[in-house]
N, C-alpha and C. Protein backbone atom coordinates (compact mmCIF):
# COMPACT_ATOMS: atom_id res chain seq x y z
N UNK A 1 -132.24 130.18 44.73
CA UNK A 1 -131.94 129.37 45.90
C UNK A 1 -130.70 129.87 46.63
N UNK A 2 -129.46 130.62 45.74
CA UNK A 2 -128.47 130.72 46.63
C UNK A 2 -128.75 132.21 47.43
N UNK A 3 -129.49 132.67 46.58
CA UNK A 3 -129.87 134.28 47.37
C UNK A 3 -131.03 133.94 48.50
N UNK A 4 -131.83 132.99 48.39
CA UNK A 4 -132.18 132.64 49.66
C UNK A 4 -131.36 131.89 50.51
N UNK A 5 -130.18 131.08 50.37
CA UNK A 5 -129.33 130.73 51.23
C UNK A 5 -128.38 132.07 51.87
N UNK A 6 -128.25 132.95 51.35
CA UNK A 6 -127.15 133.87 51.54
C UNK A 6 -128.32 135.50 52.48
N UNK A 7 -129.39 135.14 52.04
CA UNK A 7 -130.05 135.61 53.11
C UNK A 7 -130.35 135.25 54.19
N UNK A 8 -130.64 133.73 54.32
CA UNK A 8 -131.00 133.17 55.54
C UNK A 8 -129.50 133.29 56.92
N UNK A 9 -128.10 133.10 55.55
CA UNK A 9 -127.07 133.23 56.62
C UNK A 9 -126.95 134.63 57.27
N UNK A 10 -127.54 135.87 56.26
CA UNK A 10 -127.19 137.53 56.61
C UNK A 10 -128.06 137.55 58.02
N UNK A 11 -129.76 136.85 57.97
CA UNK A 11 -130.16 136.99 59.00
C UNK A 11 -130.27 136.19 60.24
N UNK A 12 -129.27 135.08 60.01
CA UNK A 12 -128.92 134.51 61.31
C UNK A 12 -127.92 135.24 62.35
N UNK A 13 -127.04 136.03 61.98
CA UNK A 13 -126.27 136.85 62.51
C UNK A 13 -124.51 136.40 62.94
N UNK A 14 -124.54 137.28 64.00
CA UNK A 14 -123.45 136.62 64.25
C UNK A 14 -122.37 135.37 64.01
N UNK A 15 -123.57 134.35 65.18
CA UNK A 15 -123.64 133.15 65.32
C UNK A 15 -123.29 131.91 63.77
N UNK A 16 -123.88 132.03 62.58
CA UNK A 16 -123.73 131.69 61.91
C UNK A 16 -122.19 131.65 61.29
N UNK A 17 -121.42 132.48 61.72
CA UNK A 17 -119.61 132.15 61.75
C UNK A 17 -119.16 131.34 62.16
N UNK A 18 -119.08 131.44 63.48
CA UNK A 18 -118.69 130.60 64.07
C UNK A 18 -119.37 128.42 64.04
N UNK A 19 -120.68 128.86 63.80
CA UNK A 19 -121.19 127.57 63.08
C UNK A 19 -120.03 126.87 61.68
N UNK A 20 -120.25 128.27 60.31
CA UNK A 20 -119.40 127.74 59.45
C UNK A 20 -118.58 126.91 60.02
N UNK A 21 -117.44 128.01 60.92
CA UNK A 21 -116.17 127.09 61.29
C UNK A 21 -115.95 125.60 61.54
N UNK A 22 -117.17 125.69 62.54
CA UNK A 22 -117.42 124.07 62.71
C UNK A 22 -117.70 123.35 61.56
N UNK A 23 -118.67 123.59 60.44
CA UNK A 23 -118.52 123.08 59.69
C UNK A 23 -117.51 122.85 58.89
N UNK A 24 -116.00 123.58 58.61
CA UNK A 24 -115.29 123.80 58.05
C UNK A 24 -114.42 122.24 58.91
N UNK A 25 -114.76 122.91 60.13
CA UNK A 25 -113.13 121.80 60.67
C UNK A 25 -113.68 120.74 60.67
N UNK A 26 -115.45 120.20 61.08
CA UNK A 26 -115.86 119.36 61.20
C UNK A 26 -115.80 118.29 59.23
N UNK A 27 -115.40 119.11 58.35
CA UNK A 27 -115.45 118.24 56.81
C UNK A 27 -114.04 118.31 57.04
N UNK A 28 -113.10 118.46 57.27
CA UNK A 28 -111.85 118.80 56.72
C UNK A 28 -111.73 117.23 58.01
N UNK A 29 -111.99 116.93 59.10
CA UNK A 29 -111.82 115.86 60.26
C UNK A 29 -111.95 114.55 59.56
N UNK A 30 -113.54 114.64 58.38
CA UNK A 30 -114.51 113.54 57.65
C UNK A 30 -113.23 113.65 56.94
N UNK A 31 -112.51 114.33 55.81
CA UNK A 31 -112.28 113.81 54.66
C UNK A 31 -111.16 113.26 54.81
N UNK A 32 -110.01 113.60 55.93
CA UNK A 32 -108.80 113.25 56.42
C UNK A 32 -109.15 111.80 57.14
N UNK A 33 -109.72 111.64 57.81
CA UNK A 33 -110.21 110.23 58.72
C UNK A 33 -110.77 109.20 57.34
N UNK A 34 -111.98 109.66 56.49
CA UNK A 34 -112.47 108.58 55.62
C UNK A 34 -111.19 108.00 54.93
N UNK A 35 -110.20 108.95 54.54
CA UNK A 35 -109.44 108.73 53.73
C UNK A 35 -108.69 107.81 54.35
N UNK A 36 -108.14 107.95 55.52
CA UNK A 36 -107.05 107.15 56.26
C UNK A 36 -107.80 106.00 56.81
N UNK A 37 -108.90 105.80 57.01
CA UNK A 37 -109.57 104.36 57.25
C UNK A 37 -109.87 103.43 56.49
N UNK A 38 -110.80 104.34 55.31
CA UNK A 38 -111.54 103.33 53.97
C UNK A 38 -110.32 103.46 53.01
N UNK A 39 -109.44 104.16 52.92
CA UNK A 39 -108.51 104.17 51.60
C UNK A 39 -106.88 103.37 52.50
N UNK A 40 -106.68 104.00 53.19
CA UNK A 40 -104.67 103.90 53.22
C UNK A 40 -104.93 102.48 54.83
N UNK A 41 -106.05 102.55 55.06
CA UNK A 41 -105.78 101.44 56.38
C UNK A 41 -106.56 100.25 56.30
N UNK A 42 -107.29 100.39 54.72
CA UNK A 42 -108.28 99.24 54.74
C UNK A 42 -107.37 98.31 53.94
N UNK A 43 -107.62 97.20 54.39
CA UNK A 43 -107.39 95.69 54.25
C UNK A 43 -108.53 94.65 54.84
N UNK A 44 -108.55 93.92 53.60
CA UNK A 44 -109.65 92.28 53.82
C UNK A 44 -108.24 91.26 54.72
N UNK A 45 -108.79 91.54 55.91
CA UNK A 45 -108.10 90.81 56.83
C UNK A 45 -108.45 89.29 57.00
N UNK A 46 -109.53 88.73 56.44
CA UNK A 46 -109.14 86.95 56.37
C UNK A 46 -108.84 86.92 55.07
N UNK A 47 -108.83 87.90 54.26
CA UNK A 47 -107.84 87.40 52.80
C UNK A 47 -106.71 87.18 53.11
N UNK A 48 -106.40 88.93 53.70
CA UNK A 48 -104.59 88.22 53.84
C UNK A 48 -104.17 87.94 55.11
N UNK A 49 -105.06 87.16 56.01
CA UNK A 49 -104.32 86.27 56.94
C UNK A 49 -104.64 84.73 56.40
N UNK A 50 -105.44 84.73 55.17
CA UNK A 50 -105.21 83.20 54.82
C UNK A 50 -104.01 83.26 53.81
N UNK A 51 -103.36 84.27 53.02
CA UNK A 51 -102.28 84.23 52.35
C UNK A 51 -100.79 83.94 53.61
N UNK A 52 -101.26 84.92 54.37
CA UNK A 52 -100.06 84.91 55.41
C UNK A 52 -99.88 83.37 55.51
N UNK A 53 -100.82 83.30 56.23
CA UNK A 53 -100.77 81.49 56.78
C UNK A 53 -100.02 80.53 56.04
N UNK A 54 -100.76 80.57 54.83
CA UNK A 54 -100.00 79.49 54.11
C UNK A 54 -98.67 79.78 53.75
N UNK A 55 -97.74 80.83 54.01
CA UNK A 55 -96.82 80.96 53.88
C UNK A 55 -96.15 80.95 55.16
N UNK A 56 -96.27 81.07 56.10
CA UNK A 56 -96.19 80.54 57.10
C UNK A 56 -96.21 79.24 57.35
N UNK A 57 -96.95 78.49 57.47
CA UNK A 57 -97.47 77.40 57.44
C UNK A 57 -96.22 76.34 56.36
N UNK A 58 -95.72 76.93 55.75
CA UNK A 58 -94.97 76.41 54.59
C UNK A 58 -93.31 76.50 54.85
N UNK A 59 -93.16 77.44 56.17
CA UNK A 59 -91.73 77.93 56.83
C UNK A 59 -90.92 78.91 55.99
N UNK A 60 -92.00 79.71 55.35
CA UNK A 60 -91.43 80.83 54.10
C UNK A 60 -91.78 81.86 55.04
N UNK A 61 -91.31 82.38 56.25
CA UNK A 61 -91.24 83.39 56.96
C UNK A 61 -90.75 84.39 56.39
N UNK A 62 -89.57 84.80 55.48
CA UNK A 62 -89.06 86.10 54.69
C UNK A 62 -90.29 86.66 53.90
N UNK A 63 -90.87 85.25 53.12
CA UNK A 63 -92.25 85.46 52.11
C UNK A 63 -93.16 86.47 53.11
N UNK A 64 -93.25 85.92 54.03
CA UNK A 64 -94.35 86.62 54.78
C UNK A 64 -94.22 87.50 55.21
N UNK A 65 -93.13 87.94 55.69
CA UNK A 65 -92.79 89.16 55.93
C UNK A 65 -92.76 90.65 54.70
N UNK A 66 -92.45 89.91 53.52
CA UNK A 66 -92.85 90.53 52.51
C UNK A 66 -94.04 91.37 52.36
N UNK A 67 -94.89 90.38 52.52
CA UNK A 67 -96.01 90.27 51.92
C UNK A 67 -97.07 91.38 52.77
N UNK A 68 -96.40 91.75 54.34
CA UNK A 68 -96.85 92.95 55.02
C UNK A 68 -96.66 93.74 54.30
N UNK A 69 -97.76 94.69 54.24
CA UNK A 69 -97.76 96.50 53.59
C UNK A 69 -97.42 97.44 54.98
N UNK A 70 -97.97 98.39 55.09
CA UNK A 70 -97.70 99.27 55.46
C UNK A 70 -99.07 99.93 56.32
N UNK A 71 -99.99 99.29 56.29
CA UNK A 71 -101.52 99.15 57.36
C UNK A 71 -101.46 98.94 58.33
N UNK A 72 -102.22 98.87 59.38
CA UNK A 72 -101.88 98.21 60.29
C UNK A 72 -101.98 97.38 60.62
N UNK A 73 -102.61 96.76 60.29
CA UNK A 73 -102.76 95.17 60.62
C UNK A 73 -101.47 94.17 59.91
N UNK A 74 -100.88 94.68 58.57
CA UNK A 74 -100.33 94.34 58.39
C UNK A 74 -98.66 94.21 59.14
N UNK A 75 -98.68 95.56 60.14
CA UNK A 75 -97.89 96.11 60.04
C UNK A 75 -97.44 95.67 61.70
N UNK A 76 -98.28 95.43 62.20
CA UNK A 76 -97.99 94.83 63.63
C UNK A 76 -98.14 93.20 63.17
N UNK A 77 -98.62 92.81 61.93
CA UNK A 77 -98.26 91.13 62.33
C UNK A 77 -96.65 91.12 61.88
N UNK A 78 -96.13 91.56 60.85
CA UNK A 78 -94.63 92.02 60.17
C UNK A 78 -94.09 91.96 61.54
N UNK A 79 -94.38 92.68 62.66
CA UNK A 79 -93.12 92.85 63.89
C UNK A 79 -93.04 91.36 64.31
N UNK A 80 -94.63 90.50 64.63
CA UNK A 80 -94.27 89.53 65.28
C UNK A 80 -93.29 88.36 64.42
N UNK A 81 -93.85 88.58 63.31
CA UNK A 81 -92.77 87.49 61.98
C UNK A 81 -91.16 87.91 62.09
N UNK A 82 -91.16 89.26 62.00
CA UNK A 82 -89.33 89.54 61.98
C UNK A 82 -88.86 89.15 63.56
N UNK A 83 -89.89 89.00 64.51
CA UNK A 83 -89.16 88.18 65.80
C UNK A 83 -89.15 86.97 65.90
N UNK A 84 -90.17 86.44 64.92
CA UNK A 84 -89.68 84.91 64.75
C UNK A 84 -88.83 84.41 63.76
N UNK A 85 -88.37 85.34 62.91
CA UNK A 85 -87.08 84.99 61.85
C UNK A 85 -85.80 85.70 62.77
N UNK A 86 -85.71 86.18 63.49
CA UNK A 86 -84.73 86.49 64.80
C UNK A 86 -84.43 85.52 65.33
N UNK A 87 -85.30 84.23 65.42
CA UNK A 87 -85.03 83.75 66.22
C UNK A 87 -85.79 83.72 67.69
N UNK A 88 -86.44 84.47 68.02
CA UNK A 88 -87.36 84.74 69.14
C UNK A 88 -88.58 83.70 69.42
N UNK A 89 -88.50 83.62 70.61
CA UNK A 89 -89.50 82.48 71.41
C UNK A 89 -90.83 82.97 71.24
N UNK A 90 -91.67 82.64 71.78
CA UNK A 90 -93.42 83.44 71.61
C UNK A 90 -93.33 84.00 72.35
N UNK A 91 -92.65 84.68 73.30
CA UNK A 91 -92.96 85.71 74.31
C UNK A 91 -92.24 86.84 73.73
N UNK A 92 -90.97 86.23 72.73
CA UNK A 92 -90.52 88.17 72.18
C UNK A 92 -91.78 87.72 70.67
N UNK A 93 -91.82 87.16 70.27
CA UNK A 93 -92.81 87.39 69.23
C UNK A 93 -94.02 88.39 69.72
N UNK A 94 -94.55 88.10 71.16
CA UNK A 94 -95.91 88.75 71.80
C UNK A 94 -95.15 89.81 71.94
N UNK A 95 -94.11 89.95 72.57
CA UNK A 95 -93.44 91.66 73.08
C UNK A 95 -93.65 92.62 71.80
N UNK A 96 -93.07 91.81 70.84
CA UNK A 96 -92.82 92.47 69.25
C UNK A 96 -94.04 93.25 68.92
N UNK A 97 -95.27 92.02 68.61
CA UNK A 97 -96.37 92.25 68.63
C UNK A 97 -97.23 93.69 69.05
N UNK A 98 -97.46 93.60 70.54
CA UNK A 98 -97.59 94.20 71.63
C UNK A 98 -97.03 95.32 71.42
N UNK A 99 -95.41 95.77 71.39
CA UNK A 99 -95.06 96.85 70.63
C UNK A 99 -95.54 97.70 69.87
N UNK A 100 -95.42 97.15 68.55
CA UNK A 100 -95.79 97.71 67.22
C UNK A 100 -97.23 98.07 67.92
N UNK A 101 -98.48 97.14 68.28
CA UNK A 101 -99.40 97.35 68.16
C UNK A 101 -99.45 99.29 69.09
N UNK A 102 -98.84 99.17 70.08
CA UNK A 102 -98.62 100.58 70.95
C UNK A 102 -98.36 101.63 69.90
N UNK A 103 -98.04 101.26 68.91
CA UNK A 103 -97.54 102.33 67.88
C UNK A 103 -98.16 102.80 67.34
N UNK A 104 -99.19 101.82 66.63
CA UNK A 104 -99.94 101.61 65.59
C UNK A 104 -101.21 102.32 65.91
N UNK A 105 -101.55 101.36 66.49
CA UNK A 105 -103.52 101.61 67.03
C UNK A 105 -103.91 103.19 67.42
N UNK A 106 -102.97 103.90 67.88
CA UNK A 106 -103.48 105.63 68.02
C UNK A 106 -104.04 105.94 67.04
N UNK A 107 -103.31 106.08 65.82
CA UNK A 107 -103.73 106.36 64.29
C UNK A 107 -104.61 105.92 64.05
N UNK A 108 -105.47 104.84 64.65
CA UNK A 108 -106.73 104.20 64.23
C UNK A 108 -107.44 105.34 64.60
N UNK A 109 -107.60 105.67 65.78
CA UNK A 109 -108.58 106.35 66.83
C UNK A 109 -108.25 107.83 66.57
N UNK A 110 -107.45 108.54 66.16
CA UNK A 110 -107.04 109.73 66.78
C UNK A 110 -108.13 110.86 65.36
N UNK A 111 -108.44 111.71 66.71
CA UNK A 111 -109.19 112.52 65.84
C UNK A 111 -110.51 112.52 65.61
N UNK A 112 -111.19 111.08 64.98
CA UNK A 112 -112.55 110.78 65.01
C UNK A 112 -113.12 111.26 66.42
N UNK A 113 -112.67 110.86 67.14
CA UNK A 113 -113.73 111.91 68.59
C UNK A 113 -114.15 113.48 68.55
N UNK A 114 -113.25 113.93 67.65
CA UNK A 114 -113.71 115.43 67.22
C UNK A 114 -114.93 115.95 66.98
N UNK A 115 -115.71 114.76 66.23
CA UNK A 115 -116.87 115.02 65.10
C UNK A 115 -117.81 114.97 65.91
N UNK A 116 -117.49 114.16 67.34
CA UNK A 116 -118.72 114.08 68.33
C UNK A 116 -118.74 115.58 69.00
N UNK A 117 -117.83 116.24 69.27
CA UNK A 117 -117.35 117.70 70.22
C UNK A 117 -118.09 118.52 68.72
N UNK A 118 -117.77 118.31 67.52
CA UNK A 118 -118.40 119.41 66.47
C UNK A 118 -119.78 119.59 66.51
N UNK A 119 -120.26 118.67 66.36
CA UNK A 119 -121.45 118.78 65.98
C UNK A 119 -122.47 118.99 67.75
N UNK A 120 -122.02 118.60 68.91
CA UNK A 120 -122.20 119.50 69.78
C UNK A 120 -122.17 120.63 70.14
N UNK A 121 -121.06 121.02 69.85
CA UNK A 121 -120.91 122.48 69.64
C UNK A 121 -121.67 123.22 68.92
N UNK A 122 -121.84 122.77 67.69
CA UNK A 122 -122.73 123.59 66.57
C UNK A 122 -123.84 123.73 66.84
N UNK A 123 -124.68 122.69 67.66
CA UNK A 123 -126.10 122.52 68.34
C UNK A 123 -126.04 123.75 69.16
N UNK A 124 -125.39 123.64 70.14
CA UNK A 124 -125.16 124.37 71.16
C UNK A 124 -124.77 126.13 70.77
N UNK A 125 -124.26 126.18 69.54
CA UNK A 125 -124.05 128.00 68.88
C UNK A 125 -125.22 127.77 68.79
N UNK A 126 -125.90 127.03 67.86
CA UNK A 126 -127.21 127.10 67.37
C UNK A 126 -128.25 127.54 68.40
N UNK A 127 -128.10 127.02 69.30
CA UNK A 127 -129.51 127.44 70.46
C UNK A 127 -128.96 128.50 70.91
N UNK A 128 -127.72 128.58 71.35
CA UNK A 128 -127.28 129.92 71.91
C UNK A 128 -127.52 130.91 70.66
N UNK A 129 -127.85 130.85 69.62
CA UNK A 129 -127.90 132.46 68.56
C UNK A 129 -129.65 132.39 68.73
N UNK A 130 -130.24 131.14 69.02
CA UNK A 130 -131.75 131.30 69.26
C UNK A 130 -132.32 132.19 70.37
N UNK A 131 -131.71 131.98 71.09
CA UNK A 131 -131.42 132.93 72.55
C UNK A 131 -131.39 134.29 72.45
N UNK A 132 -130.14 134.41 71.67
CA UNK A 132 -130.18 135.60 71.88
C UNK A 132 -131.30 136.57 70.43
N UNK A 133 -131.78 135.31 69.98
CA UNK A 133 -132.83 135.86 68.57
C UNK A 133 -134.29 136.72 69.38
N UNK A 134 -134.37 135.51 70.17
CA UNK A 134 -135.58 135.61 70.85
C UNK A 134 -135.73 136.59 71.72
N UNK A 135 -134.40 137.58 72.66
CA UNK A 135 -133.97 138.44 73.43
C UNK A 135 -134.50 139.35 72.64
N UNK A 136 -133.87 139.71 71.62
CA UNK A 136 -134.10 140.64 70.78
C UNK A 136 -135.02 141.02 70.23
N UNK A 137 -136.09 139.85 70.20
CA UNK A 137 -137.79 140.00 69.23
C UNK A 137 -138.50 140.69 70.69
N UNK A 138 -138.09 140.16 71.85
CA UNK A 138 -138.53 140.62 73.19
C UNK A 138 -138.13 141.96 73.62
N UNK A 139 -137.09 142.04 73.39
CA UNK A 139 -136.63 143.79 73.61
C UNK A 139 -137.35 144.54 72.42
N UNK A 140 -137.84 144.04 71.38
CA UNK A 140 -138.38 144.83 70.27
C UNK A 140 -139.84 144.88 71.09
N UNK A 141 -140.27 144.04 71.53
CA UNK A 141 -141.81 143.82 71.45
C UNK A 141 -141.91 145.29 73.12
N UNK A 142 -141.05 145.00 73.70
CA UNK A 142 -141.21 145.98 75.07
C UNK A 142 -141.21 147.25 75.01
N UNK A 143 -140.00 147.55 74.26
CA UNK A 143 -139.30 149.11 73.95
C UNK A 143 -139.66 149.98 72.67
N UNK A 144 -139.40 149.40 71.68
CA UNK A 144 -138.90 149.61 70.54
C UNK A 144 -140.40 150.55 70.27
N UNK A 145 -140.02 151.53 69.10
CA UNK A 145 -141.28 152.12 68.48
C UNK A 145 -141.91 151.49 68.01
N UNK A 146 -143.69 152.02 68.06
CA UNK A 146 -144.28 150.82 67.62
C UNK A 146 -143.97 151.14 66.15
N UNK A 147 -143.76 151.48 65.07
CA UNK A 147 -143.94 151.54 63.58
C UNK A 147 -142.22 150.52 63.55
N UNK A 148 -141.76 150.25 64.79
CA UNK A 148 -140.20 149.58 64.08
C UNK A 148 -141.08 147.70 64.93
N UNK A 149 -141.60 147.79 65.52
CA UNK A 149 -141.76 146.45 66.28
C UNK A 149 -142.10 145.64 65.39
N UNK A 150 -142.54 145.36 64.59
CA UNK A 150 -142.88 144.22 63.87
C UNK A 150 -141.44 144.15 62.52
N UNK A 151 -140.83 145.11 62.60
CA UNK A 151 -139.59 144.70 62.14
C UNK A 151 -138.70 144.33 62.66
N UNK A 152 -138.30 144.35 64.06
CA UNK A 152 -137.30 144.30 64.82
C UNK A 152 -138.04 142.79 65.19
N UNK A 153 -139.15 142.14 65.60
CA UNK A 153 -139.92 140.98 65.79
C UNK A 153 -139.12 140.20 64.93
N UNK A 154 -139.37 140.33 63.59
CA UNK A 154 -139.40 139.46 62.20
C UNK A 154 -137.80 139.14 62.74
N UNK A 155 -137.31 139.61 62.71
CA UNK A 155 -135.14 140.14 62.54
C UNK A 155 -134.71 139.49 63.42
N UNK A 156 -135.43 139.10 64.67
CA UNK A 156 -134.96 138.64 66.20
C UNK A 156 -135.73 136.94 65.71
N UNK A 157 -136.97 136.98 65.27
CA UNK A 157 -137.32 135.57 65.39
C UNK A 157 -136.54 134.69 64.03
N UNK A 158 -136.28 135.60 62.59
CA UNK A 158 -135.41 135.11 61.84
C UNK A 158 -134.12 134.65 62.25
N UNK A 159 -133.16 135.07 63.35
CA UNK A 159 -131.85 135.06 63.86
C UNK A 159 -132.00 133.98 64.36
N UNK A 160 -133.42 133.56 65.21
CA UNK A 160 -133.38 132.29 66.44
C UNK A 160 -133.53 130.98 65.29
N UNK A 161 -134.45 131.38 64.28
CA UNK A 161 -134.49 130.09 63.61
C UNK A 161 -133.34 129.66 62.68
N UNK A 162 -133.35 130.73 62.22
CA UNK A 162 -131.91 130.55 61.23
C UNK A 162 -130.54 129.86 62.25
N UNK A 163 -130.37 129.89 62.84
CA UNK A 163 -129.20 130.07 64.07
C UNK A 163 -129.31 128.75 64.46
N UNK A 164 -130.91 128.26 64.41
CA UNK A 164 -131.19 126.67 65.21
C UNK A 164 -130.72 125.44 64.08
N UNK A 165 -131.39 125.92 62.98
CA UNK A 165 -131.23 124.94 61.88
C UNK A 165 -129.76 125.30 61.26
N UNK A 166 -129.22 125.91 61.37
CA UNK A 166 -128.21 125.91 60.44
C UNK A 166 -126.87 125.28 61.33
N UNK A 167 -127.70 125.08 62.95
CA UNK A 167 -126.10 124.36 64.01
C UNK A 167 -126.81 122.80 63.97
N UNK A 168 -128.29 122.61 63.56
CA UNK A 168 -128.14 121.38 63.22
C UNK A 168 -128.00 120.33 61.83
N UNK A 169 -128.18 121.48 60.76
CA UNK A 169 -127.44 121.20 59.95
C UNK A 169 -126.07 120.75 59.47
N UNK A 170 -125.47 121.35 60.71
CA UNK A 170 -123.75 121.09 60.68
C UNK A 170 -123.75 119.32 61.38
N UNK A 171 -124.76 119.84 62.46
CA UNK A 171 -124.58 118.45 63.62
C UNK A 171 -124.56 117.73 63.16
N UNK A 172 -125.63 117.03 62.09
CA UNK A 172 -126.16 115.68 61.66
C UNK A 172 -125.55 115.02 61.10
N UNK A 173 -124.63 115.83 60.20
CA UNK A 173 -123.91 115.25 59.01
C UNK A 173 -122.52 114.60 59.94
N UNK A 174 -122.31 115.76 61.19
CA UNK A 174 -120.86 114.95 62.03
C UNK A 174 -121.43 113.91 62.47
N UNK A 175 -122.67 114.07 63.23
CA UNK A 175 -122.78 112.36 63.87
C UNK A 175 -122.85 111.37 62.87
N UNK A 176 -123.47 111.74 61.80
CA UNK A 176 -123.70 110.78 61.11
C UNK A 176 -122.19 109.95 61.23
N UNK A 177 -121.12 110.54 60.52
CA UNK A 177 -119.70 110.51 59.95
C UNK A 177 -119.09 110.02 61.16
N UNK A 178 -119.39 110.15 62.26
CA UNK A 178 -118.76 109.67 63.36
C UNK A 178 -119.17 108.72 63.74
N UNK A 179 -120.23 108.04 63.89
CA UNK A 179 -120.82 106.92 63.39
C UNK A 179 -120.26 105.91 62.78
N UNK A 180 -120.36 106.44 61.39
CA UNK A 180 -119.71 105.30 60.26
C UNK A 180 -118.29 105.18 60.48
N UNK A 181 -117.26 106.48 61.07
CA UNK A 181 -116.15 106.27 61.25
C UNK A 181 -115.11 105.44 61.92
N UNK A 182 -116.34 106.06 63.34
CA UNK A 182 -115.66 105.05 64.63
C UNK A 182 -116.33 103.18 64.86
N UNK A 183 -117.37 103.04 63.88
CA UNK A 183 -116.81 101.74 63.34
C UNK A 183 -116.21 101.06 62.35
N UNK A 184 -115.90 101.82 61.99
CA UNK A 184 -114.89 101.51 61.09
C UNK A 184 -113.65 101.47 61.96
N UNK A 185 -112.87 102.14 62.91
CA UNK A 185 -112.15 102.28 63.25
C UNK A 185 -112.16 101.11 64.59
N UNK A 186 -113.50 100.39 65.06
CA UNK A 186 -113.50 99.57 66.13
C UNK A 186 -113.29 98.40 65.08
N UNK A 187 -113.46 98.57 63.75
CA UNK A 187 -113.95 96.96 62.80
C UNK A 187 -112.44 96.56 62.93
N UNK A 188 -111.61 97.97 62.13
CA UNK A 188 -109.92 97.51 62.49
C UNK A 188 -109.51 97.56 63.55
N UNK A 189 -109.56 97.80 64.69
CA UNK A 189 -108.77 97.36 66.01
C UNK A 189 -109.15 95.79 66.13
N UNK A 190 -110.43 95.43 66.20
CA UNK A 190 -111.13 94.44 66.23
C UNK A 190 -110.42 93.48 65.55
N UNK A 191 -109.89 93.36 64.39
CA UNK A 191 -109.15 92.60 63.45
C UNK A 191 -107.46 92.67 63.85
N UNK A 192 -107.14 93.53 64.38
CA UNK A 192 -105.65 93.73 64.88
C UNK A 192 -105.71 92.81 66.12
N UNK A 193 -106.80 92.75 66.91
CA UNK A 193 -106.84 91.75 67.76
C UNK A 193 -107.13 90.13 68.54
N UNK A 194 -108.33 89.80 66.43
CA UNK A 194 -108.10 88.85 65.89
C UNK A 194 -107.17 87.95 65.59
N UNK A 195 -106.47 88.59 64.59
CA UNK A 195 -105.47 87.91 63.60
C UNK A 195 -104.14 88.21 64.10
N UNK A 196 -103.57 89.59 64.97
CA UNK A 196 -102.43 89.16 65.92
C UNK A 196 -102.56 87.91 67.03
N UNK A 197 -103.73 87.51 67.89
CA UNK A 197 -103.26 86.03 68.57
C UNK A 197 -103.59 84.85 67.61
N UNK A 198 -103.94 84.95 66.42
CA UNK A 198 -104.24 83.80 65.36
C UNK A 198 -102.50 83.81 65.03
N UNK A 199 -101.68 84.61 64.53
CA UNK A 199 -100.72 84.87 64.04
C UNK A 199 -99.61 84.16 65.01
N UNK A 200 -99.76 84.86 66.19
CA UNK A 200 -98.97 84.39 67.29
C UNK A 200 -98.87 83.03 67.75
N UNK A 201 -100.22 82.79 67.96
CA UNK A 201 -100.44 81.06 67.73
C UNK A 201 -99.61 80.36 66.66
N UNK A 202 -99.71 80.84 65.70
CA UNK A 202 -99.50 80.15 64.23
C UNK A 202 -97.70 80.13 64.48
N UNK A 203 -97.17 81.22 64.72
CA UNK A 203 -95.63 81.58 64.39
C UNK A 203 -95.35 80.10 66.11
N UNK A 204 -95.74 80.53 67.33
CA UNK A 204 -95.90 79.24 68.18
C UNK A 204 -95.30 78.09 67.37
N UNK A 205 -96.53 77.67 66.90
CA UNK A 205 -96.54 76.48 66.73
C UNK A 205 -95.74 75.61 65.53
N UNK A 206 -95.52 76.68 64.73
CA UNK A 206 -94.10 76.43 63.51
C UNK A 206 -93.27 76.14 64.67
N UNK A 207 -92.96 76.96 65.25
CA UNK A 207 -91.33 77.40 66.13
C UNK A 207 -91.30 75.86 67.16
N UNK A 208 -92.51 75.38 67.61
CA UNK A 208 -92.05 73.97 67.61
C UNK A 208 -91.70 72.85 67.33
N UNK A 209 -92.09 73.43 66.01
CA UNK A 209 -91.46 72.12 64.73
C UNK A 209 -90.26 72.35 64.56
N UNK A 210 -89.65 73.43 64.79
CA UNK A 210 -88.06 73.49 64.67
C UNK A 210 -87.11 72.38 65.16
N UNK A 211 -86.52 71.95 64.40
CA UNK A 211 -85.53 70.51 65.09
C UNK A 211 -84.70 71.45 66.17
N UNK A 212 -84.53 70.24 67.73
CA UNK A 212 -84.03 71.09 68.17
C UNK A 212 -84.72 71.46 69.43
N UNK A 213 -86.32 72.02 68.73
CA UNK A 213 -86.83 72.77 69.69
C UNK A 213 -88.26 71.84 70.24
């Protein structure tokens, strides 16, 4: 099997390099993004906005502030809490908010758009090495001696197929991944935009119980 894989790449030609590459940058995009979405940015966001709450809810604002990690969701509600242990009205709580979130949310997004440009691209080597497969079975079939034409045929129509499947081989696996990524990446913005005006509300409406206020 691998000597038929390592043939099919000898007679795709050229083209089949530059495919790798894509494949190369297009896994190295997947494993850096899965990692930073499903591992270092995932959080069950009505778990811990019902922990938040009740500590909140209880006027243990330091607690809660604690209790933010380093995610993002966690990490833009933390700004609006340290503006309401400041002292801050709901409009620097929203500024706070609003802030952090400017900070934050790139890192959600950045990058995953790649996988859509890869796996286009790779389509696109792919038909372009078909092209020029098919040029070549055609310049064989016109010119070429006849005792070489049905070799130079085989060599030109091997290049176009090999060349087609092996840029959509790369493709499928990016869309797929871009797919699963960039919702993943809309599920958390989606929740940053949840549970920051749930939050904001919430810190509100303590801050009017304040004697005083």
């Amino acid at each position: 099997m691998i000597e038929g894989l390592a043939r099919a790449f000898q007679d795709g030609g050229f083209f089949m390099y530059p495919i790798t590459a894509a494949l190369a940058l297009g896994l190295a995009v997947i494993a850096e993004r899965a990692y930073v979405l499903v591992v270092r940015f995932n959080v069950d966001g009505r778990k811990f906005f019902a922990e938040l709450r009740k500590l909140i809810e209880a006027r243990d604002l330091a607690a809660a502030r604690d209790l933010c990690g380093d995610a993002p969701l966690p990490r833009i509600l933390r700004a609006g809490i340290q503006a309401s242990l400041a002292g801050g009205d709901a409009r620097a709580v929203q500024n706070a908010v609003d802030e952090e979130a400017l900070a934050v949310i790139p890192a959600v997004d950045k990058r995953t758009h790649y996988l859509s440009m890869i796996a286009n691209v790779s389509t696109l080597l792919g038909l372009l090495g078909t092209i020029v497969g098919l040029m070549q079975a055609f310049q064989a079939v016109a010119g070429a001696d006849p005792s070489q034409k049905a070799a130079m045929l085989a060599r030109g129509i091997s290049m176009a197929m090999n060349t087609t499947a092996y840029g959509l081989i790369v493709a499928i696996p990016c869309m797929a991944a871009y797919a699963f990524l960039q919702s993943k990446a809309t599920r958390l913005v989606d929740e940053i935009d949840e549970y920051s005006v749930k939050t904001i509300n919430l810190l509100a409406a303590v801050g009017s119980d304040r004697p005083g206020e």
